[in-house]
C-alpha atoms as a PDB file:
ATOM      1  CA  UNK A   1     162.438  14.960  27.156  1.00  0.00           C
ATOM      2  CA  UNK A   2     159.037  15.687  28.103  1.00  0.00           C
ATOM      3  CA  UNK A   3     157.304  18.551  26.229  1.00  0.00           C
ATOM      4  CA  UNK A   4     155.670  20.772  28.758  1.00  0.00           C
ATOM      5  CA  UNK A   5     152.745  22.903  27.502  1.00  0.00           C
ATOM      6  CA  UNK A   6     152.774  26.453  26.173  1.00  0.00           C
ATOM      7  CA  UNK A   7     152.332  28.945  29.230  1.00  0.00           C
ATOM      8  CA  UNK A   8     149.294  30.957  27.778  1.00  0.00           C
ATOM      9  CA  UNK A   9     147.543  26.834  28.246  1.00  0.00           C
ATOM     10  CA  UNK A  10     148.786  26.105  32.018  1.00  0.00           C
ATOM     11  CA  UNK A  11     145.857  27.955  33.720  1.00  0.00           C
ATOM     12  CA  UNK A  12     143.387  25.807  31.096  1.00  0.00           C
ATOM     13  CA  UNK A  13     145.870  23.065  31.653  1.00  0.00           C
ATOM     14  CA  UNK A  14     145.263  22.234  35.574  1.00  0.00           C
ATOM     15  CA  UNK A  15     141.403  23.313  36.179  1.00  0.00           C
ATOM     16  CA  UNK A  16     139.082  20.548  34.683  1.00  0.00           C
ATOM     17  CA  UNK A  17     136.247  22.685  34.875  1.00  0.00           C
ATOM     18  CA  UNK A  18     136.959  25.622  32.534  1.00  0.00           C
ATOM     19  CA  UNK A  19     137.311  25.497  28.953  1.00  0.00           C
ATOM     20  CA  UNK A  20     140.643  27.079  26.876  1.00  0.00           C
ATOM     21  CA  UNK A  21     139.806  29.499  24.665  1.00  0.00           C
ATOM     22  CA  UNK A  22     139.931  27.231  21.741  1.00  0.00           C
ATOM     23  CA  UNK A  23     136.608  25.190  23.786  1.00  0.00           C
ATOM     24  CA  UNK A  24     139.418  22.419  25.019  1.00  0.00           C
ATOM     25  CA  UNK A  25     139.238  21.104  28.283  1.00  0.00           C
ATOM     26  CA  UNK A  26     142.831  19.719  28.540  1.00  0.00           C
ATOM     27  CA  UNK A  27     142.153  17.302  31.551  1.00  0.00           C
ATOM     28  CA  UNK A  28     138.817  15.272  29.320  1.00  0.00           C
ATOM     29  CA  UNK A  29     142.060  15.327  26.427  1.00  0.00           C
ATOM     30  CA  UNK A  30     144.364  13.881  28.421  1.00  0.00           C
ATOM     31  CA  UNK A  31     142.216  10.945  29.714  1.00  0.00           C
ATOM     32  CA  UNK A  32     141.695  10.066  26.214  1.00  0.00           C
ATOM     33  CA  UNK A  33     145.273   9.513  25.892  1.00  0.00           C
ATOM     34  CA  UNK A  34     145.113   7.245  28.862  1.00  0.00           C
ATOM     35  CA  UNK A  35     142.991   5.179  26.347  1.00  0.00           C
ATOM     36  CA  UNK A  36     144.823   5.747  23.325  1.00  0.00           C
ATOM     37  CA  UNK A  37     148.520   4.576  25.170  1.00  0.00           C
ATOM     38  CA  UNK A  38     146.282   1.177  26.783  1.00  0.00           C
ATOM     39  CA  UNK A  39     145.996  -2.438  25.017  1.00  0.00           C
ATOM     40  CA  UNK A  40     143.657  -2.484  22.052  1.00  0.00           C
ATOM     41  CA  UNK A  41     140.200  -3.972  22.685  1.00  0.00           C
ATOM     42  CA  UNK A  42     137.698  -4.610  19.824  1.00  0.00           C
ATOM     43  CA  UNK A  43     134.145  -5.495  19.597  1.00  0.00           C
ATOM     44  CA  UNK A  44     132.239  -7.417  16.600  1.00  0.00           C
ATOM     45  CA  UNK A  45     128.517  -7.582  16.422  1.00  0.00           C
ATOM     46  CA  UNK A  46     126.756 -10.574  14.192  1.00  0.00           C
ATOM     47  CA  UNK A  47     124.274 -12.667  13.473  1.00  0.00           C
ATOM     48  CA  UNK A  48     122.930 -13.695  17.136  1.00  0.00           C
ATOM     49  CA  UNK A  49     124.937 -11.572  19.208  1.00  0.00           C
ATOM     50  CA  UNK A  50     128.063  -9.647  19.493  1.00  0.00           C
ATOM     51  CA  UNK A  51     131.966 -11.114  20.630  1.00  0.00           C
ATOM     52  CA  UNK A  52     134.271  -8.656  22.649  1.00  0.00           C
ATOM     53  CA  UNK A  53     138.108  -9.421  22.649  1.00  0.00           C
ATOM     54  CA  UNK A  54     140.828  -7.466  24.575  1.00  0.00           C
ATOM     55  CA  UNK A  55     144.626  -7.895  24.616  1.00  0.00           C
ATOM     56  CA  UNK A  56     146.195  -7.819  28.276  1.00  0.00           C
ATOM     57  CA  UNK A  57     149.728  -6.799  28.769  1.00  0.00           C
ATOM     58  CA  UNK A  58     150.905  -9.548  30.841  1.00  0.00           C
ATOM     59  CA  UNK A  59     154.939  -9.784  32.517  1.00  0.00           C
ATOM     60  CA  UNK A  60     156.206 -13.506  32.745  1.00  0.00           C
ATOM     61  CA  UNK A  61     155.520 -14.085  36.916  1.00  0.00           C
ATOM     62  CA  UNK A  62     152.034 -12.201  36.925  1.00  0.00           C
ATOM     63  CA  UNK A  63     148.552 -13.981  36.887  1.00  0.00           C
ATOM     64  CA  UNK A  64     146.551 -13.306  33.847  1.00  0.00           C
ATOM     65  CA  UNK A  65     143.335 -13.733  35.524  1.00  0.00           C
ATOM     66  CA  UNK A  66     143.831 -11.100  37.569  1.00  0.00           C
ATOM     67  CA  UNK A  67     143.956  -8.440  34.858  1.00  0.00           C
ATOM     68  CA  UNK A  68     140.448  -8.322  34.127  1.00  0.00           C
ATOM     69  CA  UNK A  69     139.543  -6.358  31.203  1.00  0.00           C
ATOM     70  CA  UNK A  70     135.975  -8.063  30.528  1.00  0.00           C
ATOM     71  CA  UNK A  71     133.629  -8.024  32.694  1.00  0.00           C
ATOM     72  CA  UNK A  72     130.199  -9.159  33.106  1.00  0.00           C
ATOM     73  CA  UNK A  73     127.982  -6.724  34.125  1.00  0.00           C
ATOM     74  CA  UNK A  74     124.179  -8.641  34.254  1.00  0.00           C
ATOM     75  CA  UNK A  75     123.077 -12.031  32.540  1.00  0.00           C
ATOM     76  CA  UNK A  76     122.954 -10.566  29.502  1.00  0.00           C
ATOM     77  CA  UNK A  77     125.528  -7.420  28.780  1.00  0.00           C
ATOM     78  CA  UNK A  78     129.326  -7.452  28.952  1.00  0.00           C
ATOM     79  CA  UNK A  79     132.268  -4.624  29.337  1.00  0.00           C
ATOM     80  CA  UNK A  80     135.433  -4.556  28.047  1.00  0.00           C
ATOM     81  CA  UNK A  81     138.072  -1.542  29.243  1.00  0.00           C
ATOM     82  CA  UNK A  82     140.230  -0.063  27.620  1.00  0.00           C
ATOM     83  CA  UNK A  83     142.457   2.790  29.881  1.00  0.00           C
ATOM     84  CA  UNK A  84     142.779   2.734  33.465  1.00  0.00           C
ATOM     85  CA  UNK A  85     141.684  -0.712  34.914  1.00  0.00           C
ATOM     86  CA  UNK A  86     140.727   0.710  37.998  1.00  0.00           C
ATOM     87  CA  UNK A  87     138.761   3.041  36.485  1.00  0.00           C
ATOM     88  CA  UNK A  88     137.259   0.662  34.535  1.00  0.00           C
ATOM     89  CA  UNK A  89     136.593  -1.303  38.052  1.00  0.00           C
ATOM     90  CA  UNK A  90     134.572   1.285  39.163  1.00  0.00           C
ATOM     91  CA  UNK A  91     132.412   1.844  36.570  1.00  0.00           C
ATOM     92  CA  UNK A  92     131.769  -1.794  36.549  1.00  0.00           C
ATOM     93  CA  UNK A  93     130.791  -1.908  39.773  1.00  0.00           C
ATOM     94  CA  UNK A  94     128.298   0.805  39.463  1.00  0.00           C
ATOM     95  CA  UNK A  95     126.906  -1.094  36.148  1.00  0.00           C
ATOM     96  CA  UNK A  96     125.730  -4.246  38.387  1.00  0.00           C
ATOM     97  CA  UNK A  97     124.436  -2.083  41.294  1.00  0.00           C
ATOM     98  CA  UNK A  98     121.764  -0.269  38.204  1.00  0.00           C
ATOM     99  CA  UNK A  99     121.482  -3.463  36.712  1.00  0.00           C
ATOM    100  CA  UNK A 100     120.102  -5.298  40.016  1.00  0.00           C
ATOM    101  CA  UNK A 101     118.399  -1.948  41.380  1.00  0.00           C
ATOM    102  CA  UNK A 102     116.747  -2.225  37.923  1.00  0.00           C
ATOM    103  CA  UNK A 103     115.581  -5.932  38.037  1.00  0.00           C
ATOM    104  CA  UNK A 104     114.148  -5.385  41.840  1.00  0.00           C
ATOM    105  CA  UNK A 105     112.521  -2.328  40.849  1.00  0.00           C
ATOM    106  CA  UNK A 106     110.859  -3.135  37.699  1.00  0.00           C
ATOM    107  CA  UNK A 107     111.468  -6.952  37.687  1.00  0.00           C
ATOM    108  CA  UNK A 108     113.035  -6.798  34.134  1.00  0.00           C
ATOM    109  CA  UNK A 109     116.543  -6.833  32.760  1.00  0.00           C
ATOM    110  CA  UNK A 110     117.526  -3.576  32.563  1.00  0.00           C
ATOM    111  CA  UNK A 111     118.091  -2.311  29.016  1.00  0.00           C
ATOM    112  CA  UNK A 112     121.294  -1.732  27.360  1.00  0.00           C
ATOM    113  CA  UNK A 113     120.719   1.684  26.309  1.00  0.00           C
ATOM    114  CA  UNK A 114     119.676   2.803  29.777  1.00  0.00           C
ATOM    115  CA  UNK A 115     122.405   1.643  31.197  1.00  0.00           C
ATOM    116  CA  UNK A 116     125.059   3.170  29.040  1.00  0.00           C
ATOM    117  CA  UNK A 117     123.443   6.311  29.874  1.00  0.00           C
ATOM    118  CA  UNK A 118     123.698   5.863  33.127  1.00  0.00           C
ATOM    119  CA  UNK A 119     127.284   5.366  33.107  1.00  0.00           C
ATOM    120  CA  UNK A 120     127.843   7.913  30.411  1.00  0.00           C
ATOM    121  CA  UNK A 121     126.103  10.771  32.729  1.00  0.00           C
ATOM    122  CA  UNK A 122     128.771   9.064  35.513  1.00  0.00           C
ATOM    123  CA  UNK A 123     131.402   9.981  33.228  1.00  0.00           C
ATOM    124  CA  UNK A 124     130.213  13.042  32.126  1.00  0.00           C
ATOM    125  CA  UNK A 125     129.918  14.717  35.699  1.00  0.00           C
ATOM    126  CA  UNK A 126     133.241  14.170  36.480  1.00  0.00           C
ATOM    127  CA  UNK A 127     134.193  16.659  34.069  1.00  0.00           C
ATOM    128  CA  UNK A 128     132.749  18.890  35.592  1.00  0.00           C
ATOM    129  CA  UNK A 129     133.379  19.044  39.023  1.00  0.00           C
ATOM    130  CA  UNK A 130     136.128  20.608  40.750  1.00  0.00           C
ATOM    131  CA  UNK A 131     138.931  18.610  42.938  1.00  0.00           C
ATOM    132  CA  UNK A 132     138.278  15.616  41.035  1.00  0.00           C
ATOM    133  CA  UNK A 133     139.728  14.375  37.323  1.00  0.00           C
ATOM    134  CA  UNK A 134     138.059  12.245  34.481  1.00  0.00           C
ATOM    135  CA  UNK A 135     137.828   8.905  34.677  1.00  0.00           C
ATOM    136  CA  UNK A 136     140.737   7.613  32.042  1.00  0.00           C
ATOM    137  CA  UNK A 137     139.145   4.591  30.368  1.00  0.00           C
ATOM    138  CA  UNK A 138     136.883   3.880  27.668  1.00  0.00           C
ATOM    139  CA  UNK A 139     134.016   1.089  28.070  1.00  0.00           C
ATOM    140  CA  UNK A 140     132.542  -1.260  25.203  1.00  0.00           C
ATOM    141  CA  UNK A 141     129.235  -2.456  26.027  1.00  0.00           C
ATOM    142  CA  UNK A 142     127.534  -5.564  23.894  1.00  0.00           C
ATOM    143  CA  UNK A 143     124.584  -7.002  25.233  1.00  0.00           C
ATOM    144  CA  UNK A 144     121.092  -8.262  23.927  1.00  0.00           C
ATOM    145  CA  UNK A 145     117.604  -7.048  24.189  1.00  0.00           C
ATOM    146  CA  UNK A 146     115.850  -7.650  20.986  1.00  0.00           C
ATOM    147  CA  UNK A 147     118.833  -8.168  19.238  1.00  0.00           C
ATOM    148  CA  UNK A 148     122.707  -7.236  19.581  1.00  0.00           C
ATOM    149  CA  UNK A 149     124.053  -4.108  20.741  1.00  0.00           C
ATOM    150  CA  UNK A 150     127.342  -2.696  20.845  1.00  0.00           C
ATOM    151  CA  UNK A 151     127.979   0.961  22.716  1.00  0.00           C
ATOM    152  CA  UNK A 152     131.387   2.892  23.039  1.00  0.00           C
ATOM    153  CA  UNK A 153     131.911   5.718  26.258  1.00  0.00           C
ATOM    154  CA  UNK A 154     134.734   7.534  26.370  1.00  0.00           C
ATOM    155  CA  UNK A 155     136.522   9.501  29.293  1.00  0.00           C
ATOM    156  CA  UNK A 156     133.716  12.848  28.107  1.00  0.00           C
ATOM    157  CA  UNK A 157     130.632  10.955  28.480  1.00  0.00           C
ATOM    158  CA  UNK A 158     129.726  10.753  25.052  1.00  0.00           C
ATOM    159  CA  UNK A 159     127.682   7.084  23.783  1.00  0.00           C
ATOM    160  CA  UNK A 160     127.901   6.036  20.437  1.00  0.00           C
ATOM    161  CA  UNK A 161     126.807   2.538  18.884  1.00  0.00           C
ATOM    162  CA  UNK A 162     128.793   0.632  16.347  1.00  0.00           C
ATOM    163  CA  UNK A 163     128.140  -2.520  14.641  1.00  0.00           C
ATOM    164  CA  UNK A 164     132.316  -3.087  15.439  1.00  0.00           C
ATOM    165  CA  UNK A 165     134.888  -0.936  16.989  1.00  0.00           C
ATOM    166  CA  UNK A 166     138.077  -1.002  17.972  1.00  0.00           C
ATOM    167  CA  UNK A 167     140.233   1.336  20.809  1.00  0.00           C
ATOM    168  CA  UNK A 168     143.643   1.369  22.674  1.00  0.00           C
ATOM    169  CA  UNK A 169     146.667   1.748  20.910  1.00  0.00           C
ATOM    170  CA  UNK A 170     146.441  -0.502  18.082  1.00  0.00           C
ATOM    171  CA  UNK A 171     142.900   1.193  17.098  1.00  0.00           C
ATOM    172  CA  UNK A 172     143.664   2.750  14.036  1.00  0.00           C
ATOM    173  CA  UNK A 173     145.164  -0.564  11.940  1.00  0.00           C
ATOM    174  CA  UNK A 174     142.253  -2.395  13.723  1.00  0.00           C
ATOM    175  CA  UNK A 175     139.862  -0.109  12.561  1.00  0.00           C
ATOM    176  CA  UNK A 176     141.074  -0.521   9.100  1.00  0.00           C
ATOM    177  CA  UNK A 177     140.741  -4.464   9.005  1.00  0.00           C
ATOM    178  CA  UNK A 178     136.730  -3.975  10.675  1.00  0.00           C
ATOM    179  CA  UNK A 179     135.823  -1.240   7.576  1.00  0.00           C
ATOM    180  CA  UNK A 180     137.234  -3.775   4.822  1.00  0.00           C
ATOM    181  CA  UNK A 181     135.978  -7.055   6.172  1.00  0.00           C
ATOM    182  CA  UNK A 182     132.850  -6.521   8.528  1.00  0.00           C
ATOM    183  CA  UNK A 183     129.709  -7.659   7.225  1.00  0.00           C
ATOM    184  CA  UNK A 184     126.216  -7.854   8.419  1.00  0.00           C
ATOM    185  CA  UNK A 185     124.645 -10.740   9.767  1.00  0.00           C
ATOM    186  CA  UNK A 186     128.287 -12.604   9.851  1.00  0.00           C
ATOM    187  CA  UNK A 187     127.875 -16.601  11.435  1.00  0.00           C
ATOM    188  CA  UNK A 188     129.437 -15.931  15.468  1.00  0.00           C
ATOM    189  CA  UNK A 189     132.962 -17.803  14.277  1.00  0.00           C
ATOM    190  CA  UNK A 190     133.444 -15.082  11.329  1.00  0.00           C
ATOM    191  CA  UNK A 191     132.818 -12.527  14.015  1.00  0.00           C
ATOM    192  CA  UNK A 192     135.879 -14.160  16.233  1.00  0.00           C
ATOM    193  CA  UNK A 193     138.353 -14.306  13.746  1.00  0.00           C
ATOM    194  CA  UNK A 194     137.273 -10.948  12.453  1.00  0.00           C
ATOM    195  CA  UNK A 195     137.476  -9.503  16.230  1.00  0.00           C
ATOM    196  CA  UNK A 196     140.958 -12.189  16.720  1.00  0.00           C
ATOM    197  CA  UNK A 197     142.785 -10.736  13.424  1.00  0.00           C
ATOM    198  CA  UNK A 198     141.860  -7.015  14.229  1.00  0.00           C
ATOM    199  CA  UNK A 199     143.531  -7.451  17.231  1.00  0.00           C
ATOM    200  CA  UNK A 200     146.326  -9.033  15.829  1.00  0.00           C
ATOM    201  CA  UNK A 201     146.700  -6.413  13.439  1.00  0.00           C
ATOM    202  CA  UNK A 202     146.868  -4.040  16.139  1.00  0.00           C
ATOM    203  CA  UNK A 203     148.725  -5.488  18.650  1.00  0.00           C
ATOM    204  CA  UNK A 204     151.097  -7.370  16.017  1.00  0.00           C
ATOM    205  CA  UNK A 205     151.541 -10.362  18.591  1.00  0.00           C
ATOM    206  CA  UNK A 206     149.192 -12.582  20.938  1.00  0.00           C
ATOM    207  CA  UNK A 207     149.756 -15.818  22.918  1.00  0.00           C
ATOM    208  CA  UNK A 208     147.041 -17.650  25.153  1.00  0.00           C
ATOM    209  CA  UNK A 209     148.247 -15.696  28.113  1.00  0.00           C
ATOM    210  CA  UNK A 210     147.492 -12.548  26.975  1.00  0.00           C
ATOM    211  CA  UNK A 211     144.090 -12.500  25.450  1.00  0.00           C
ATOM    212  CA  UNK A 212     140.695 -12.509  26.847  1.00  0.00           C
ATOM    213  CA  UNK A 213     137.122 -13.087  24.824  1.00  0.00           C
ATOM    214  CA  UNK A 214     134.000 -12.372  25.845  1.00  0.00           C
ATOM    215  CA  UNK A 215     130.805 -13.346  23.854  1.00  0.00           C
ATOM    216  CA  UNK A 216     127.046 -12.709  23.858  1.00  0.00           C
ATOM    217  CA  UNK A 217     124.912 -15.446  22.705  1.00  0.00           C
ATOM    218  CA  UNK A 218     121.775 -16.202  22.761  1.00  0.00           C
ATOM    219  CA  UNK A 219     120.766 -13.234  24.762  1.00  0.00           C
ATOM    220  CA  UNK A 220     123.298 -14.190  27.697  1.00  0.00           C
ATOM    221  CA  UNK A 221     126.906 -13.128  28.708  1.00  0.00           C
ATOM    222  CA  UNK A 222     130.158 -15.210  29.231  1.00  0.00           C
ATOM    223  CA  UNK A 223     134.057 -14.920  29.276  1.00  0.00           C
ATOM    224  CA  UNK A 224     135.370 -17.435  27.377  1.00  0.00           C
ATOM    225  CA  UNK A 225     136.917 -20.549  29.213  1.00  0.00           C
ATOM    226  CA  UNK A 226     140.823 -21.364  28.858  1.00  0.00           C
ATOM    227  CA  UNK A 227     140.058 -24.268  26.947  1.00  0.00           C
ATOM    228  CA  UNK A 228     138.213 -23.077  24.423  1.00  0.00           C
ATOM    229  CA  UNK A 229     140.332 -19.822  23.948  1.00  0.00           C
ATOM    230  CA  UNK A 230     143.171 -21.888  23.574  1.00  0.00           C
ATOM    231  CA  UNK A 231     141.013 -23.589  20.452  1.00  0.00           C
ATOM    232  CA  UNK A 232     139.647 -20.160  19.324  1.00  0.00           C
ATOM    233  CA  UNK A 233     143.211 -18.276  19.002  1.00  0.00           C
ATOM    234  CA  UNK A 234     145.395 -21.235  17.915  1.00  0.00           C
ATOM    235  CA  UNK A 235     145.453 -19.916  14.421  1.00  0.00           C
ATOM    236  CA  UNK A 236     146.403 -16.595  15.901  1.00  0.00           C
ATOM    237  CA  UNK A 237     149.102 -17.283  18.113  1.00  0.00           C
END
């Protein structure tokens, strides 16, 4: 039975712009547990660069390539959602349109911090504007410029960096195998099977199908090809 929320909350409870007495705003809460309820994605900086891997919840007829939960965003920076996918499709969208109004304007890559601010103020004003809600998904960022970079923005708007992260619903064990067995300047195949068995140990069980890597290298972006995932997970699966 669904537990409906006490009656002195219900005015706080359907307005996204005003604030509870206790300084909540339900609505930015709830799209957080959008995230927390989704597949875990985690994120592993190292050595050269920095390896995003997400966990897709795939049924038996449907097409795994057309869940797409990383996402290249310019040459050189990658997302991975975690929430609402079309959210998340959004968000990416607007990501390449500042990356390429960047590179015309200034005729540079457009840095990764700038551009997580970007998306973070995105986020942010929809909090704050009436008839509309939050968006309900949480972005990891990795790219390169001058050396890796790994942000987090969740549904409020706030940025944060982390050298590896983990969100979604198998967060907390993931988060527990990153703190014991992270290390700086790890070799990019210690990164993977760090990233591989924190999502293992969050999602408990993976198979080809429902995986997906991404991986900065060298200063450039790709999503890892199905032969080589099927190489990269095989002690995994």
């Amino acid at each position: 039975m669904e537990i409906q929320p006490p009656m002195k909350q219900m005015g706080y409870d359907r307005a996204i712009v005003v604030f509870s007495p206790e300084g909540r705003m339900y609505q930015v809460e709830y799209a957080r547990k959008a995230v927390e309820k989704a597949s875990t994605v985690v994120g592993v900086t190292f050595a050269g660069g920095v390896v995003l891997v997400a966990a897709r919840s795939i049924q038996k007829l449907l097409v795994p390539e057309s869940v797409e939960k990383i996402s290249k965003a310019d040459e050189h920076i990658g997302i991975a959602a975690c929430g609402i996918l079309a959210d998340s499709r959004v968000l990416v969208d607007y990501a390449r349109v500042k990356s390429q109004v960047n590179k015309i304007t200034y005729n540079e890559p457009i840095e990764i911090s700038a551009l997580v601010k970007d998306i973070c103020d995105r986020k942010q004003k929809f909090t704050q504007m009436g008839g509309i809600r939050p968006f309900g998904v949480t972005l990891l960022v990795a790219g390169s410029d001058g050396g890796p970079h790994l942000y987090e923005t969740d549904p409020s708007g706030t940025m944060r960096e982390w050298r590896a992260h983990a969100v979604g619903r198998g967060s907390k064990d993931a988060k527990k195998v990153l703190m014991e067995d992270f290390k700086d300047g790890m070799t990019k195949e210690k990164a993977m099977d760090l990233a591989l068995k924190a999502l293992k140990t969050g999602e408990k069980k993976l198979t080809l199908r429902s995986v997906e890597i991404g991986l900065i290298e060298n200063g450039k972006f790709r999503i890892i090809d199905r032969n080589e995932l099927k190489e990269v997970i095989k002690k995994f699966v």
